[in-house]
N, C-alpha and C. Protein backbone atom coordinates (compact mmCIF):
# COMPACT_ATOMS: atom_id res chain seq x y z
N UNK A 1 -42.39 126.69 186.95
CA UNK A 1 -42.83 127.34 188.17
C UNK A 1 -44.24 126.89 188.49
N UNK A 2 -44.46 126.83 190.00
CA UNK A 2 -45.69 125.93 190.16
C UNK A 2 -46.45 127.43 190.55
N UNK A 3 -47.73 127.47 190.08
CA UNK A 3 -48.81 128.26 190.37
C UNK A 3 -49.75 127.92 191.22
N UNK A 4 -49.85 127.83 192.61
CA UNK A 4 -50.99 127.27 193.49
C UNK A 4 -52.28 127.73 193.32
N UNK A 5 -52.84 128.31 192.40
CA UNK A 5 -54.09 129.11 192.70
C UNK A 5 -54.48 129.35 191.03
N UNK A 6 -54.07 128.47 190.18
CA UNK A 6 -54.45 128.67 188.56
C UNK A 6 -54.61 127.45 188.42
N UNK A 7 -56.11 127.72 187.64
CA UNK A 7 -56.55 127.02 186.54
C UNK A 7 -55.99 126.78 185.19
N UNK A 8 -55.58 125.60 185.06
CA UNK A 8 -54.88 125.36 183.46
C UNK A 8 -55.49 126.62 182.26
N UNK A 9 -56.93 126.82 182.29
CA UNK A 9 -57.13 127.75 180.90
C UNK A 9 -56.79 129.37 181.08
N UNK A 10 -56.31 129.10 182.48
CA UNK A 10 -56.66 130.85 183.02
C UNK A 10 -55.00 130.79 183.50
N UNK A 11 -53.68 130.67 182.67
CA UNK A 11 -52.35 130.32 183.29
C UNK A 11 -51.97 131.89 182.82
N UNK A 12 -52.52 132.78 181.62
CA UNK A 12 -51.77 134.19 181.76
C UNK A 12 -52.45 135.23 182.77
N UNK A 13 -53.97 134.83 183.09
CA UNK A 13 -54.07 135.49 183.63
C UNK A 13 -53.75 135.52 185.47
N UNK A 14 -53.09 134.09 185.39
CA UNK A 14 -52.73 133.51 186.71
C UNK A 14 -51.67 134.37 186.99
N UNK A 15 -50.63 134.29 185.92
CA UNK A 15 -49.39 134.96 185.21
C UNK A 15 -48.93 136.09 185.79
N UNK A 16 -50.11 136.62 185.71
CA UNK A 16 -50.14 138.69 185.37
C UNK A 16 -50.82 138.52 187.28
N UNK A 17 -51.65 137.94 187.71
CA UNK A 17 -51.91 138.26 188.91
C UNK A 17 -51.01 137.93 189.68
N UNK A 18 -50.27 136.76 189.85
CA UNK A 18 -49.23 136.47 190.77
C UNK A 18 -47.87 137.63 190.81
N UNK A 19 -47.61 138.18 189.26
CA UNK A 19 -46.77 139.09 189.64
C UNK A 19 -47.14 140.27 189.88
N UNK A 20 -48.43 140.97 190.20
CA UNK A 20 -48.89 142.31 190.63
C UNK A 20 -49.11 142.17 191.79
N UNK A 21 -49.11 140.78 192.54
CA UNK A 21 -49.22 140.44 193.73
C UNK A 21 -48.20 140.68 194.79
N UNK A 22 -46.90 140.09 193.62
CA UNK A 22 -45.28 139.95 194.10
C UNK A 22 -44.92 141.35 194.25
N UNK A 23 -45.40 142.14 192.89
CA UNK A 23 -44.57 143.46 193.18
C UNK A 23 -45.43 144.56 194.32
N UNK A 24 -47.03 143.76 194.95
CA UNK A 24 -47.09 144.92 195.70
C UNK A 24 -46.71 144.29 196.95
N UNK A 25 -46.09 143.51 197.34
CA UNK A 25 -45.30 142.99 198.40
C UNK A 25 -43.65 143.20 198.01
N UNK A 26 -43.35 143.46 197.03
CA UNK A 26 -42.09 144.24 196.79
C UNK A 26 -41.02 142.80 197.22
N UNK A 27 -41.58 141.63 196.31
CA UNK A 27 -40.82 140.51 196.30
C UNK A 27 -41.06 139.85 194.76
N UNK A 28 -39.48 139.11 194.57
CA UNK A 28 -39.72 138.86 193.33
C UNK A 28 -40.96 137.48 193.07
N UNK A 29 -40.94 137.54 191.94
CA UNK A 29 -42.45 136.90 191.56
C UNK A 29 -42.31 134.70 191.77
N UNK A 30 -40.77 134.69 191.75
CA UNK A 30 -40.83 133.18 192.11
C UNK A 30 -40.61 133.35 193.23
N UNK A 31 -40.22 134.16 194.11
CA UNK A 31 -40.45 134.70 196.15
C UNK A 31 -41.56 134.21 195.77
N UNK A 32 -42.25 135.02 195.60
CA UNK A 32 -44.31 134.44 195.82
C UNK A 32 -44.92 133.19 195.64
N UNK A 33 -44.17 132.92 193.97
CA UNK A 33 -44.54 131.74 193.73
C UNK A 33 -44.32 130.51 194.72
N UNK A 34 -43.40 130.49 195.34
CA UNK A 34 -42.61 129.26 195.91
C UNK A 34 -43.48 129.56 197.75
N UNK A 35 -43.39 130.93 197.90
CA UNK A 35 -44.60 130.86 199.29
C UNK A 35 -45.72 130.48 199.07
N UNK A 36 -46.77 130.40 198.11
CA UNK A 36 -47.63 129.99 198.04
C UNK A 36 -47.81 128.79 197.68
N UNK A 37 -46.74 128.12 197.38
CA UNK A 37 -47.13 127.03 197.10
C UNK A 37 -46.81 126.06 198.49
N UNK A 38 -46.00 126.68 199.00
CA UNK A 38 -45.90 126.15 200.72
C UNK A 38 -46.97 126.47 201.40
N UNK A 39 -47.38 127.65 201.24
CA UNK A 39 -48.38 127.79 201.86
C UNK A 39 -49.96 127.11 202.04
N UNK A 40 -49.84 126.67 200.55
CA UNK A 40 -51.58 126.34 200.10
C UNK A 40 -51.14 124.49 200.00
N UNK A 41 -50.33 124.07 200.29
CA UNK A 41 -49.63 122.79 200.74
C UNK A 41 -50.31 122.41 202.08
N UNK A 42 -50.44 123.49 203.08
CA UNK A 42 -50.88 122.92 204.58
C UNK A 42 -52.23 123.13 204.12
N UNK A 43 -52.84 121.94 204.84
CA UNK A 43 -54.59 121.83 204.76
C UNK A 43 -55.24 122.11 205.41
N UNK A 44 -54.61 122.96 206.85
CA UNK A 44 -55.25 123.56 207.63
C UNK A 44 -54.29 125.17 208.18
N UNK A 45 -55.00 126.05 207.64
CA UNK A 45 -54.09 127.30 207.26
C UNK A 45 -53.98 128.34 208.61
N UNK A 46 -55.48 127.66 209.63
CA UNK A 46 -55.34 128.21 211.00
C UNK A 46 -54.27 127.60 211.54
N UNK A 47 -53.45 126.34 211.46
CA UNK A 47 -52.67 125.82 211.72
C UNK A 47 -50.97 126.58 211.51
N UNK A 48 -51.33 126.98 210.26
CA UNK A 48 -50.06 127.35 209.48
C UNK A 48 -49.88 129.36 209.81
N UNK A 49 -51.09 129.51 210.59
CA UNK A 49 -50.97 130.85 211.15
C UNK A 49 -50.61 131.05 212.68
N UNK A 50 -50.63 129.72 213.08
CA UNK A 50 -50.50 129.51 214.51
C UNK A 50 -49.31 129.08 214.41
N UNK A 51 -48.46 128.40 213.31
CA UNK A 51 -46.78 128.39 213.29
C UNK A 51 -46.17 128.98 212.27
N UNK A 52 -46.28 130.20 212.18
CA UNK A 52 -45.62 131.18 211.01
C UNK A 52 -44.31 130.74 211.08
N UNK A 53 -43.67 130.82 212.46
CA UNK A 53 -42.02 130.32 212.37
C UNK A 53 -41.43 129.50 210.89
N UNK A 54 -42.70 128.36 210.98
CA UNK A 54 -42.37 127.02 210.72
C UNK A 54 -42.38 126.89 209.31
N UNK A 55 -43.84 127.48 208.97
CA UNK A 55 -44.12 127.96 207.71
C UNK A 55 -42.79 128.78 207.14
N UNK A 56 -42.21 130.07 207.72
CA UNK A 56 -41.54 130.56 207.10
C UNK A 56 -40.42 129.96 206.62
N UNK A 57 -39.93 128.56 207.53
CA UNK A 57 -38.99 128.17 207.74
C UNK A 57 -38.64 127.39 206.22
N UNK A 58 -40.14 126.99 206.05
CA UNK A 58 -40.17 125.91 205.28
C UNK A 58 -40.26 127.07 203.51
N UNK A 59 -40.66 127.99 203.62
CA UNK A 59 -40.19 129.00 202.23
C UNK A 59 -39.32 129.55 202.35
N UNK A 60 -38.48 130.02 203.32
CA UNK A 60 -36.95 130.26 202.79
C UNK A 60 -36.25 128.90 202.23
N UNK A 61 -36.70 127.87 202.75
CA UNK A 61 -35.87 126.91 202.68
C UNK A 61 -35.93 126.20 201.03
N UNK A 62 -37.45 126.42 200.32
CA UNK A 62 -37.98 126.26 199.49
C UNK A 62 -37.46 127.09 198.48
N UNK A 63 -37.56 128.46 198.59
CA UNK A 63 -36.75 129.27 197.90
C UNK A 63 -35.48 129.49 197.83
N UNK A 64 -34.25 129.12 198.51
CA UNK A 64 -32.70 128.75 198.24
C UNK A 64 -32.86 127.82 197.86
N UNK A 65 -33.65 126.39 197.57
CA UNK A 65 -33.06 125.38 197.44
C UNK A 65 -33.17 125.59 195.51
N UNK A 66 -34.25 126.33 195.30
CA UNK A 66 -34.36 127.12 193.86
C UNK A 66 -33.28 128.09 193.93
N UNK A 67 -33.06 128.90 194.37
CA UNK A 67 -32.10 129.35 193.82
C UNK A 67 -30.68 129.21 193.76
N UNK A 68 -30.23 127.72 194.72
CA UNK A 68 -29.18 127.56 194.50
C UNK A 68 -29.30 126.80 193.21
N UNK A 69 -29.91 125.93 192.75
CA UNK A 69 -29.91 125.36 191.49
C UNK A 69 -29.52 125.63 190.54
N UNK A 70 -30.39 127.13 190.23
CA UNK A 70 -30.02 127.97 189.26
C UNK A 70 -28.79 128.74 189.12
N UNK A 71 -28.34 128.97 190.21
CA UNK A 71 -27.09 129.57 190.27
C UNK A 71 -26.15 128.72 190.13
N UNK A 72 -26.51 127.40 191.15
CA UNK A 72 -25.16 126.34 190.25
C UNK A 72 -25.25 126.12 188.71
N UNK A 73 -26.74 126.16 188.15
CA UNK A 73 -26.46 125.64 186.82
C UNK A 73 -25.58 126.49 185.87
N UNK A 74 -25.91 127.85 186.59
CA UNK A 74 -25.52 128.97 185.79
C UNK A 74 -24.13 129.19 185.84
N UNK A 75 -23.27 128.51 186.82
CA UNK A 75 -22.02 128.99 187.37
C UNK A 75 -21.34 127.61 186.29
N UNK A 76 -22.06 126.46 186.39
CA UNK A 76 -21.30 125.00 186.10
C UNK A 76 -21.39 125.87 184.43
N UNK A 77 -22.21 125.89 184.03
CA UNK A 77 -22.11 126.51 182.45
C UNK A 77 -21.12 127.64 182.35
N UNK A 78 -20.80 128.60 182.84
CA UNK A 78 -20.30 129.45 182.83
C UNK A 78 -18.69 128.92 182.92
N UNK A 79 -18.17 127.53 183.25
CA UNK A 79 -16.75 127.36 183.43
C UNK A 79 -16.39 126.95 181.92
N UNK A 80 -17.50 126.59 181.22
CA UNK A 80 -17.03 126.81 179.69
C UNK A 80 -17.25 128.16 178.73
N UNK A 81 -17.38 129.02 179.33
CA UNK A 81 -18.07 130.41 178.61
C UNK A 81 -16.52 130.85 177.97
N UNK A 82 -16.75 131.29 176.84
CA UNK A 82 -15.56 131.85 175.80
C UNK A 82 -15.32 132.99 176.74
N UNK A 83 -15.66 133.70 177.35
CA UNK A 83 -15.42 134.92 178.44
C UNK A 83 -14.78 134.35 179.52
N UNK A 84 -12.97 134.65 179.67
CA UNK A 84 -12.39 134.52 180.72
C UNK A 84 -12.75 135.19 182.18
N UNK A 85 -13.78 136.35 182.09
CA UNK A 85 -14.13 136.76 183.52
C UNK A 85 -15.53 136.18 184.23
N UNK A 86 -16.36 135.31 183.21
CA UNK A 86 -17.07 134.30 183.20
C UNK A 86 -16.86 133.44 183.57
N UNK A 87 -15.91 132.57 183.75
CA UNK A 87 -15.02 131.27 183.45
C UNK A 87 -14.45 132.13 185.12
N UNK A 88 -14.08 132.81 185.71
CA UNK A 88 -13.06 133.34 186.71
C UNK A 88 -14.22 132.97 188.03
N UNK A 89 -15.26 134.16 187.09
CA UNK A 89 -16.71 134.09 188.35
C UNK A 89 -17.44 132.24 188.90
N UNK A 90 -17.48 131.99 187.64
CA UNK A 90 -17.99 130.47 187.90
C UNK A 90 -16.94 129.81 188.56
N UNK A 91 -15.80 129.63 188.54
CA UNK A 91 -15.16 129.16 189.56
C UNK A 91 -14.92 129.71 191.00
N UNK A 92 -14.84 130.80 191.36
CA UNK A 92 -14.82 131.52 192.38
C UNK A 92 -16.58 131.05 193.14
N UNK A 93 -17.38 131.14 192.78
CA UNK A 93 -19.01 130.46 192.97
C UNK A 93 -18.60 129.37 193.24
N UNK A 94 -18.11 128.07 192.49
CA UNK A 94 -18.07 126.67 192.87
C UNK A 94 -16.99 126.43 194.04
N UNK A 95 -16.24 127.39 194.78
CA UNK A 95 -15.27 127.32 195.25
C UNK A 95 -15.84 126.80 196.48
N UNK A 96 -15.25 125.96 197.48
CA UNK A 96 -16.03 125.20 198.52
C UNK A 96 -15.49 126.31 199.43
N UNK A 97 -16.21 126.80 200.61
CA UNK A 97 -15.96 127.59 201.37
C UNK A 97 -15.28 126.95 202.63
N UNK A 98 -13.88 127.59 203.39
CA UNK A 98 -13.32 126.89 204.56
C UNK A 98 -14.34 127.18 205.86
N UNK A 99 -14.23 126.27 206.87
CA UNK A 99 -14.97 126.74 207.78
C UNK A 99 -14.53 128.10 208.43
N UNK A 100 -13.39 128.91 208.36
CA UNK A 100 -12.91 130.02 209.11
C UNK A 100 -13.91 131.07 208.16
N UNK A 101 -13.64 130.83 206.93
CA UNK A 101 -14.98 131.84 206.20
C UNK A 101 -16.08 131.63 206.49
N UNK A 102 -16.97 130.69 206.45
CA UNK A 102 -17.95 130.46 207.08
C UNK A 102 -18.32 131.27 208.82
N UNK A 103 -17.29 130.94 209.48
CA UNK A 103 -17.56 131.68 210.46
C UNK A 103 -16.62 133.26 210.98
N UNK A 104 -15.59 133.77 210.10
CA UNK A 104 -15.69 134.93 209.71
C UNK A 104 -16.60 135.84 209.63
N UNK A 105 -17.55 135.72 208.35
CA UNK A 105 -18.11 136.67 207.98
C UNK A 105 -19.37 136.80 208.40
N UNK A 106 -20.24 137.76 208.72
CA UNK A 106 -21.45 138.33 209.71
C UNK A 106 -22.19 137.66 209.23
N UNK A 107 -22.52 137.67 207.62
CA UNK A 107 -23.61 137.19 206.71
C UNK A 107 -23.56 136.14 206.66
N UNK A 108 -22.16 135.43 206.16
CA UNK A 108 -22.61 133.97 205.97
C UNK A 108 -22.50 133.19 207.64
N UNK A 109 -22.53 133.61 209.04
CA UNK A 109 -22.52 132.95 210.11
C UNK A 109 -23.88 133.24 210.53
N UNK A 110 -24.77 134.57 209.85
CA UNK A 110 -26.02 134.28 210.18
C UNK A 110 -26.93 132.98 209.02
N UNK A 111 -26.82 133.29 208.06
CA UNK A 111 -27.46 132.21 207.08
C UNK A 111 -26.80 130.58 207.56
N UNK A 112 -25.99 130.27 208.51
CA UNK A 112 -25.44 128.98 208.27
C UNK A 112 -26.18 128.43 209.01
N UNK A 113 -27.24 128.28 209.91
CA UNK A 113 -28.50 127.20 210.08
C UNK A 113 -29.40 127.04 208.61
N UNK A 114 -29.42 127.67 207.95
CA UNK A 114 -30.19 127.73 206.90
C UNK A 114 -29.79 126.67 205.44
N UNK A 115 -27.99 126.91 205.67
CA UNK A 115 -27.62 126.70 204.81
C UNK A 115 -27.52 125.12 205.47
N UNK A 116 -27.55 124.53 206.52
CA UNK A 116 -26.93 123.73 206.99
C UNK A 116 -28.14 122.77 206.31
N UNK A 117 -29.31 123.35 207.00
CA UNK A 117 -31.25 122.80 206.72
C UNK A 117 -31.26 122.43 205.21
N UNK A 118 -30.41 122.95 204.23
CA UNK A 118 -30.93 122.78 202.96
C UNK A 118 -30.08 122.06 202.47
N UNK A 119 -28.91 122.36 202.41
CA UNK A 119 -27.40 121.19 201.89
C UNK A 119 -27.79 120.18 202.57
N UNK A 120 -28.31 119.19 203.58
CA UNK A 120 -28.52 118.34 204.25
C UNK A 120 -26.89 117.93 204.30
N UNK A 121 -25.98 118.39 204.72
CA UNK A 121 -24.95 117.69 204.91
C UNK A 121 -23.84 117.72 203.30
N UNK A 122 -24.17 118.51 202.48
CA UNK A 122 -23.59 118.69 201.18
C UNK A 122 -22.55 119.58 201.35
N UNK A 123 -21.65 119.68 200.71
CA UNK A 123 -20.66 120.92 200.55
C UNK A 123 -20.68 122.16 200.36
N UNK A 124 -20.27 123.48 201.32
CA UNK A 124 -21.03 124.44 201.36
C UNK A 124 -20.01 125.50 199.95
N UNK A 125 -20.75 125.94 199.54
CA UNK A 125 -19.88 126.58 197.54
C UNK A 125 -20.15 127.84 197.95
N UNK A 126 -19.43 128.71 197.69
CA UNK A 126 -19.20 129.98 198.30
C UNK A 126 -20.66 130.61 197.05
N UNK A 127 -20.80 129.80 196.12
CA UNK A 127 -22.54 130.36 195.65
C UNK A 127 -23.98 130.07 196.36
N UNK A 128 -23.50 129.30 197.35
CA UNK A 128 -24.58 129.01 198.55
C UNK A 128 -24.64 130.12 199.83
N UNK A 129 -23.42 130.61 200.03
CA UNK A 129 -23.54 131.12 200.76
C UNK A 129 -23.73 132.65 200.74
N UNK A 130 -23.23 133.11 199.36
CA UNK A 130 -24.00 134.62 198.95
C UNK A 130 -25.22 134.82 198.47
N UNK A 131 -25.69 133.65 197.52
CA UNK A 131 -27.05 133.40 197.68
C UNK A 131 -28.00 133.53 198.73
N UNK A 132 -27.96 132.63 199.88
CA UNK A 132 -28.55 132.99 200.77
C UNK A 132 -28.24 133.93 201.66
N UNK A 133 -27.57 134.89 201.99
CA UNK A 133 -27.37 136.27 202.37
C UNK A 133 -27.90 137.12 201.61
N UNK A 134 -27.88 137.08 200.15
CA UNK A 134 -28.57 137.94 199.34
C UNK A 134 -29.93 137.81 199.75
N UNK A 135 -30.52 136.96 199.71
CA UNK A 135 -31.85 135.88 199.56
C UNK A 135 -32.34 136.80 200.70
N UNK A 136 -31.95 136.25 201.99
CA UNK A 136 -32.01 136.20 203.53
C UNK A 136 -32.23 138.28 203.81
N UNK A 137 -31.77 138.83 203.91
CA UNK A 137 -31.52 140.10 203.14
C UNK A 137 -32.69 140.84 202.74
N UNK A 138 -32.87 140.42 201.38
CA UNK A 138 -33.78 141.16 200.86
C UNK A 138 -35.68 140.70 201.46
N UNK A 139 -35.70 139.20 202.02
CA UNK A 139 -36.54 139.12 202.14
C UNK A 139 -36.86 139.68 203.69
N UNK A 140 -36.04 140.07 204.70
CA UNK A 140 -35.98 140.75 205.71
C UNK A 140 -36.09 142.57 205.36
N UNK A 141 -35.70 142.46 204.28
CA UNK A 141 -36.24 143.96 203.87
C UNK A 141 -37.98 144.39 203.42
N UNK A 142 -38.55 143.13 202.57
CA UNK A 142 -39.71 142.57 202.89
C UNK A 142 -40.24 142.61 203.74
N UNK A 143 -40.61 141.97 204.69
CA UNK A 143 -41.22 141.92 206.04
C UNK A 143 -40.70 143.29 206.73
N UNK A 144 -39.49 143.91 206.60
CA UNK A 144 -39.58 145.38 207.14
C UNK A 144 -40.49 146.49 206.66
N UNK A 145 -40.16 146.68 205.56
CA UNK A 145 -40.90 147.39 204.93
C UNK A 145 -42.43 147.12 204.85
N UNK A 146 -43.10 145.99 205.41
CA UNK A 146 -44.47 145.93 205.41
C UNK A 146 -44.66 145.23 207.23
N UNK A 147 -44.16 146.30 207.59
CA UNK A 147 -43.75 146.17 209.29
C UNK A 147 -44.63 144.53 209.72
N UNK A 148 -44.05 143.44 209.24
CA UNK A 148 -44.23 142.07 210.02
C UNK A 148 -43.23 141.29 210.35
N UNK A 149 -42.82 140.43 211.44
CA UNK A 149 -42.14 139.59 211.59
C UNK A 149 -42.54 137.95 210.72
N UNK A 150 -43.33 137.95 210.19
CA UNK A 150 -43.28 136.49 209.39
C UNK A 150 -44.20 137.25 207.74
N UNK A 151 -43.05 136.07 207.21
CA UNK A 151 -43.68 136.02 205.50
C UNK A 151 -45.12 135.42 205.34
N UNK A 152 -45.35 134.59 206.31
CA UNK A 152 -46.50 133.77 205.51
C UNK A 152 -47.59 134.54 206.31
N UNK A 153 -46.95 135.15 207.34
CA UNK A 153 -48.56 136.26 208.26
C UNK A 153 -48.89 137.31 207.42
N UNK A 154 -48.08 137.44 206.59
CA UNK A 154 -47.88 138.18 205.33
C UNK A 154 -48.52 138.46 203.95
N UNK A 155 -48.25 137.16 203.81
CA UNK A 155 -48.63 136.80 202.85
C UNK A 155 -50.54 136.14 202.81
N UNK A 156 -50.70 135.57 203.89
CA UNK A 156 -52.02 135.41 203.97
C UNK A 156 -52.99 136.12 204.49
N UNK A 157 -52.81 137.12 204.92
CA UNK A 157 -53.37 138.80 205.52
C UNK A 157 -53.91 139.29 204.34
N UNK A 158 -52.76 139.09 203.07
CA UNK A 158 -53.20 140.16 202.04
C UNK A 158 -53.28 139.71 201.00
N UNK A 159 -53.43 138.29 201.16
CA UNK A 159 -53.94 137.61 199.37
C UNK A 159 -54.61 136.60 200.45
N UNK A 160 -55.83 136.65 201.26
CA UNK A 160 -56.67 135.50 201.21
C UNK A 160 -57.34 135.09 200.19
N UNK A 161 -57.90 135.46 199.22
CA UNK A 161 -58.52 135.17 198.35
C UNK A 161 -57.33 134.15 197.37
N UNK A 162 -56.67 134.30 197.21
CA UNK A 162 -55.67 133.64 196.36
C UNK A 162 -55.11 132.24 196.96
N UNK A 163 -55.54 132.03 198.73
CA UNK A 163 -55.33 131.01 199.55
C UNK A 163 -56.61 130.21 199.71
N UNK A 164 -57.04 129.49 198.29
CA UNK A 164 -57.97 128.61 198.99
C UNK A 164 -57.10 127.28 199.72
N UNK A 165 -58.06 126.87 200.52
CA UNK A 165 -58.10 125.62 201.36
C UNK A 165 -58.79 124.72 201.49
């Protein structure tokens, strides 16, 4: 996990601040990690406040592309797990989704620009697409609960100090 704002000798106490950070934004701690590192990426941050859209666009996109990883790795391992309901789930996850599901269901027809932006044209696995509904979801519960329409207006409001530039 990349830490934008730690010094190699100071990495627990980087550690312990990034996640007291995460939990008082009531997001998990690689959520944070992965915004800030998008964030402290642009070199001009009046810039990156003047296109929150874009910014945001670019940490959701940052953050599924992590968590589909993990979830594929976890699902591809799981088709050898001595546990037949293990072995059931990981295949049901790798299962390629038809387009009528895709545009069926509420959740996955809102996430499918998202999903489209990050698969670049890859096969959509029915673990891509609950992923990012889950994802999509909770981080809209985020920004509700701390009444804003963008993550990164968000996020740089209330950890400037943690945003050098």
């Amino acid at each position: 996990m990349f830490y934008p704002f730690a010094k190699p000798k100071d990495m627990t106490n980087t550690t312990s601040r990034l996640s007291a950070k995460a939990n008082e934004l009531g997001l998990p701690e690689n959520f944070m990690a992965c915004a800030l590192n998008i964030i402290t990426q642009n070199r001009n941050l009046v810039n990156a406040m003047d296109r929150t859209g874009e910014m945001d666009d670019y940490i959701y996109r940052a953050i599924l592309t992590e968590a589909f990883a993990q979830r594929k790795a976890r699902a591809e391992a799981n088709l050898y797990a001595e546990d037949p309901a293990l072995q059931r789930e990981a295949q049901k996850d790798l299962t390629l989704l038809r387009r009528e599901e895709l545009t069926s269901d509420v959740f996955y027809r809102a996430v499918l620009p998202l999903l489209v932006k990050v698969l670049r044209g890859a096969p959509i696995l029915r673990l891509h697409a609950e992923e990012a509904s889950r994802i999509v979801l909770q981080l809209a519960d985020v920004k509700r609960k701390n009444r804003t329409v963008s993550l990164t207006e968000l996020i740089v409001k209330k950890f400037p100090d943690e945003i050098s530039v």
